[in-house]
N, C-alpha and C. Protein backbone atom coordinates (compact mmCIF):
# COMPACT_ATOMS: atom_id res chain seq x y z
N UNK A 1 210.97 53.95 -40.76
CA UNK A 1 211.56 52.67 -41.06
C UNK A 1 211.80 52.59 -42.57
N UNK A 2 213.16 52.22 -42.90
CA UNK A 2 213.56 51.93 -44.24
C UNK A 2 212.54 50.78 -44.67
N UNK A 3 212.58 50.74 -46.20
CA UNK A 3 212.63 49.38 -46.65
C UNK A 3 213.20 48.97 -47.86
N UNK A 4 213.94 48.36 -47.78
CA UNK A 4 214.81 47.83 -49.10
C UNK A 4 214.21 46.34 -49.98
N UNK A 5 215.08 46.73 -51.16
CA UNK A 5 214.08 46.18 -52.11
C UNK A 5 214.87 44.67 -52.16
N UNK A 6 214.45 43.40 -52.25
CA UNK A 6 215.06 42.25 -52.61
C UNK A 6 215.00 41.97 -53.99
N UNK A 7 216.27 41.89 -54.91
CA UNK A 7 216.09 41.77 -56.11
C UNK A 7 216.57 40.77 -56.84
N UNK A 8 216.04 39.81 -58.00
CA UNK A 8 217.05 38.87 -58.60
C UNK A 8 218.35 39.40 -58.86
N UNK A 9 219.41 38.93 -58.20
CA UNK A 9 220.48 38.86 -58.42
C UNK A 9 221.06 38.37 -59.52
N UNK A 10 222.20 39.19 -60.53
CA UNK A 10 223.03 38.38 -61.45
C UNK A 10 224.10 37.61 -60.67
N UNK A 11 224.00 36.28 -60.98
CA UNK A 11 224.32 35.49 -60.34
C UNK A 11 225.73 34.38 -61.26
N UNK A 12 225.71 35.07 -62.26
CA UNK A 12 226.70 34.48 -63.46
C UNK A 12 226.76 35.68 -64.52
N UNK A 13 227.93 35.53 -65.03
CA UNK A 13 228.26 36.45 -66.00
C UNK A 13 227.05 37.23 -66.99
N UNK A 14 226.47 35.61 -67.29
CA UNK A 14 225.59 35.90 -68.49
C UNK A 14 224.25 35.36 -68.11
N UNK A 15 223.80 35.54 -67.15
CA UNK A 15 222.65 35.49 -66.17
C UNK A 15 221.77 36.25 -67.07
N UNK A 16 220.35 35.93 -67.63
CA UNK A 16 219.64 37.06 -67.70
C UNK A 16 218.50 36.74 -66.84
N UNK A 17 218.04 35.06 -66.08
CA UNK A 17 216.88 35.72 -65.32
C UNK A 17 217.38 34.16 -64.81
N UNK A 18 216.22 34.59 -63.69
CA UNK A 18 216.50 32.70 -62.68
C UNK A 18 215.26 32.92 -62.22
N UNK A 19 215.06 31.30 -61.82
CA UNK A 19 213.63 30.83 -61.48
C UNK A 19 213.70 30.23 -59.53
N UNK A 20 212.79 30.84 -59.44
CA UNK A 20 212.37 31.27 -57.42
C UNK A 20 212.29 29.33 -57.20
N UNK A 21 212.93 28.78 -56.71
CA UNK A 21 212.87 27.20 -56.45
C UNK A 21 212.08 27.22 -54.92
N UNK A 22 212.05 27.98 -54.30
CA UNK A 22 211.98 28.01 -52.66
C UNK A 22 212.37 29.27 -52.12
N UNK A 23 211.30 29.93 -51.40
CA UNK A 23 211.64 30.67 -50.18
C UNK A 23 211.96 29.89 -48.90
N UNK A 24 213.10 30.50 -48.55
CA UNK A 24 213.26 29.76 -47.50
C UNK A 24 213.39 30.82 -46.25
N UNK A 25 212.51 31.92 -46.08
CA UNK A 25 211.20 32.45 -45.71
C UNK A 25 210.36 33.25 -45.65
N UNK A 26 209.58 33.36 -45.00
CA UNK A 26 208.51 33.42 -45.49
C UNK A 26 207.55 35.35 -44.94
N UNK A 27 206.81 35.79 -45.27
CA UNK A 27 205.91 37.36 -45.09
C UNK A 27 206.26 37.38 -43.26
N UNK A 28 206.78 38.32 -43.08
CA UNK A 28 206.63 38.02 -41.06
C UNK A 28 207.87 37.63 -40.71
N UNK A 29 208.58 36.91 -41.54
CA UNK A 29 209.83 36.38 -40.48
C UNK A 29 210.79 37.43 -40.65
N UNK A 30 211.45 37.48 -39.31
CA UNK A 30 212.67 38.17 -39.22
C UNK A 30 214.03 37.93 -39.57
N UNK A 31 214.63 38.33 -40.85
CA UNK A 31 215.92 38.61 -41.51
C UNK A 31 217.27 38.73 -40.90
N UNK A 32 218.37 38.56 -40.76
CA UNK A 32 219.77 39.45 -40.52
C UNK A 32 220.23 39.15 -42.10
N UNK A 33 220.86 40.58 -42.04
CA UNK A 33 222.09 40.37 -43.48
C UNK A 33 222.99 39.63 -43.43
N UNK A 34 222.59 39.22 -45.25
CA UNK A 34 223.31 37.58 -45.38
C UNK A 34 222.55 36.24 -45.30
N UNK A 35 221.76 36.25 -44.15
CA UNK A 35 221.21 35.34 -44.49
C UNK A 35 220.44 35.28 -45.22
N UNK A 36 220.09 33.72 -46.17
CA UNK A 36 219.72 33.08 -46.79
C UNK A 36 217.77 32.95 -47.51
N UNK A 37 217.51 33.76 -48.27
CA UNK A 37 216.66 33.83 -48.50
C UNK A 37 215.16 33.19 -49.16
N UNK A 38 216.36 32.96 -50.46
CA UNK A 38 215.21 32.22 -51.42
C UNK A 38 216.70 31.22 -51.97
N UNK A 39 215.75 30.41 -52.42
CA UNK A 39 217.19 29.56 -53.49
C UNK A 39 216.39 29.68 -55.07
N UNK A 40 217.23 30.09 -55.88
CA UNK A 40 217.19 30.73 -57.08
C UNK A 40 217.78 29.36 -57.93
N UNK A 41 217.62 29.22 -59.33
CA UNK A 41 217.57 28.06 -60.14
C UNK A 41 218.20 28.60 -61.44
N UNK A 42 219.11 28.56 -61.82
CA UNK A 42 219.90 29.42 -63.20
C UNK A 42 219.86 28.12 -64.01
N UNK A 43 220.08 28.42 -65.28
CA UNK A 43 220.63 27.05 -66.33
C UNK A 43 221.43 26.25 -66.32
N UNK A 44 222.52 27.01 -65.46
CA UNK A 44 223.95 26.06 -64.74
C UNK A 44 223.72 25.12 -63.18
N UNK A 45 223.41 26.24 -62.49
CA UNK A 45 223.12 25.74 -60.92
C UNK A 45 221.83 26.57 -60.05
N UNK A 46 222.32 25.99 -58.49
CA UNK A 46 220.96 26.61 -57.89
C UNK A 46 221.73 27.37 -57.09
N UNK A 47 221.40 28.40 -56.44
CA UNK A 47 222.09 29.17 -55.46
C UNK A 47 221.35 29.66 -54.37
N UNK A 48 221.66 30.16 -53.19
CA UNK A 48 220.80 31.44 -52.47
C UNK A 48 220.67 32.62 -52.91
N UNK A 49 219.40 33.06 -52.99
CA UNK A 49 219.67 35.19 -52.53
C UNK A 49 220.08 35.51 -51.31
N UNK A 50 220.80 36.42 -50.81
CA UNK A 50 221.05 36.80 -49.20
C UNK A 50 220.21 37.99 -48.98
N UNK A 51 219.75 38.15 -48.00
CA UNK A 51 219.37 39.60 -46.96
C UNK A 51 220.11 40.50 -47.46
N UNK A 52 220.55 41.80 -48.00
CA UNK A 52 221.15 42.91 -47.92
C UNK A 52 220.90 43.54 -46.70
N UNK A 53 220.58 43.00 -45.64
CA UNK A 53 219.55 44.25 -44.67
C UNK A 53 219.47 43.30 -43.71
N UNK A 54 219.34 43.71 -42.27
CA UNK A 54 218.39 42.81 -41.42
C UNK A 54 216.72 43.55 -40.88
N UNK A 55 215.57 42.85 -40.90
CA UNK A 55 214.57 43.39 -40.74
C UNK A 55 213.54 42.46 -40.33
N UNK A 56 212.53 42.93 -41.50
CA UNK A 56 211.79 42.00 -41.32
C UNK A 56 211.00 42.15 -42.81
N UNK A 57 210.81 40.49 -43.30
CA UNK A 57 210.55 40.26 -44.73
C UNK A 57 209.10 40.57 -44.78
N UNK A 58 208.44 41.77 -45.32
CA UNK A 58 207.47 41.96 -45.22
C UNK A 58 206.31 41.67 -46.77
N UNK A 59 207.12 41.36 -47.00
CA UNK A 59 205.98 41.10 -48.85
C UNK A 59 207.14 40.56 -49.70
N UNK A 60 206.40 39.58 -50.32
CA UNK A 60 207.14 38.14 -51.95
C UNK A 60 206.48 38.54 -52.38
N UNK A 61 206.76 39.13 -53.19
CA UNK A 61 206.20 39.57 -54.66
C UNK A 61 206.49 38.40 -55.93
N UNK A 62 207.46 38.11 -55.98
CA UNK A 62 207.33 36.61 -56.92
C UNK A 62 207.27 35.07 -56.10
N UNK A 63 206.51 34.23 -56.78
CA UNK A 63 206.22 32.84 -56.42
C UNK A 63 207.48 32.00 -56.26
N UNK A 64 207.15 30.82 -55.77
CA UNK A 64 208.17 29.40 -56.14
C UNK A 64 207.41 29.67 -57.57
N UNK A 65 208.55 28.85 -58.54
CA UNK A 65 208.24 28.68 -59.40
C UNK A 65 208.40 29.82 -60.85
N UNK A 66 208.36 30.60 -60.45
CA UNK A 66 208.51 31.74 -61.00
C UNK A 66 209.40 32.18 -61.56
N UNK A 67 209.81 32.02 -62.97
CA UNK A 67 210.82 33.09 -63.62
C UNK A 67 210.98 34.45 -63.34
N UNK A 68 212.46 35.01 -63.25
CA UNK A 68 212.34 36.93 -63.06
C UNK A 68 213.61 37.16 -63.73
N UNK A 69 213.73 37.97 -64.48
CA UNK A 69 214.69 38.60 -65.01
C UNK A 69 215.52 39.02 -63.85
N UNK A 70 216.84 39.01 -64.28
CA UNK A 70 217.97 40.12 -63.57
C UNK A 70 217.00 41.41 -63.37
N UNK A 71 217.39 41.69 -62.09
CA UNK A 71 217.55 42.95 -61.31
C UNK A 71 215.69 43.15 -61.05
N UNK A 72 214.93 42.63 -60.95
CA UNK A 72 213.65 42.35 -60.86
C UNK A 72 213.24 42.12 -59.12
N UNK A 73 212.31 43.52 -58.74
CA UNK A 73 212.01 42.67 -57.38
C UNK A 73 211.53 42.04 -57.36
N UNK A 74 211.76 41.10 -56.30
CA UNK A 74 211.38 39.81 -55.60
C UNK A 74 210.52 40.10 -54.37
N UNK A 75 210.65 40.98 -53.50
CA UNK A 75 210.16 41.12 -51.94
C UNK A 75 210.61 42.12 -51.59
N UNK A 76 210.26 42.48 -50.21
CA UNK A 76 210.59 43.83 -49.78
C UNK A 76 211.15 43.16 -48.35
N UNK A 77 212.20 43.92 -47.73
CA UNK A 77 212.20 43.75 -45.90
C UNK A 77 212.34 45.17 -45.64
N UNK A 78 211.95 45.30 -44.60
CA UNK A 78 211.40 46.58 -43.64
C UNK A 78 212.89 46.27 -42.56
N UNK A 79 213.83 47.55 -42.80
CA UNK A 79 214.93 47.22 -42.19
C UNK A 79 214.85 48.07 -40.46
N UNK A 80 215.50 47.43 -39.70
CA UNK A 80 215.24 47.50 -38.32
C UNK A 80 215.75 48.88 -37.73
């Protein structure tokens, strides 16, 4: 079984890091690509991360709350 890495996304030109507002879910739940992950918090706006993968989200490595630089993992999913 693969597992791919979930990473802060650059999400604006000049993005250098965004802050984790909400997983929206959670160690255990099952993924499809695309959907909707965490909602991320930039200086401009808030956005989603998406799934690259469908699986299953097996470890958050960063908090709500939490600052992360661009390109920084976030979580792992264990792809199907």
């Amino acid at each position: 079984m693969a597992t791919t890495d979930v990473i802060m996304p650059q999400l604006g030109f000049d993005m250098e890091e965004g802050t984790i507002q909400r997983w929206l879910k959670q160690e255990g739940d099952h993924v499809e690509r695309g959907e909707a992950l965490a909602e991320v918090e930039t200086e401009k706006v808030t956005l989603q991360v998406e799934s690259y993968s469908t699986g299953t989200l097996t470890k958050i490595i960063k908090g709500e709350g939490e600052t992360v630089p661009v390109g920084e993992k976030i979580g792992e999913i264990d792809e199907e």
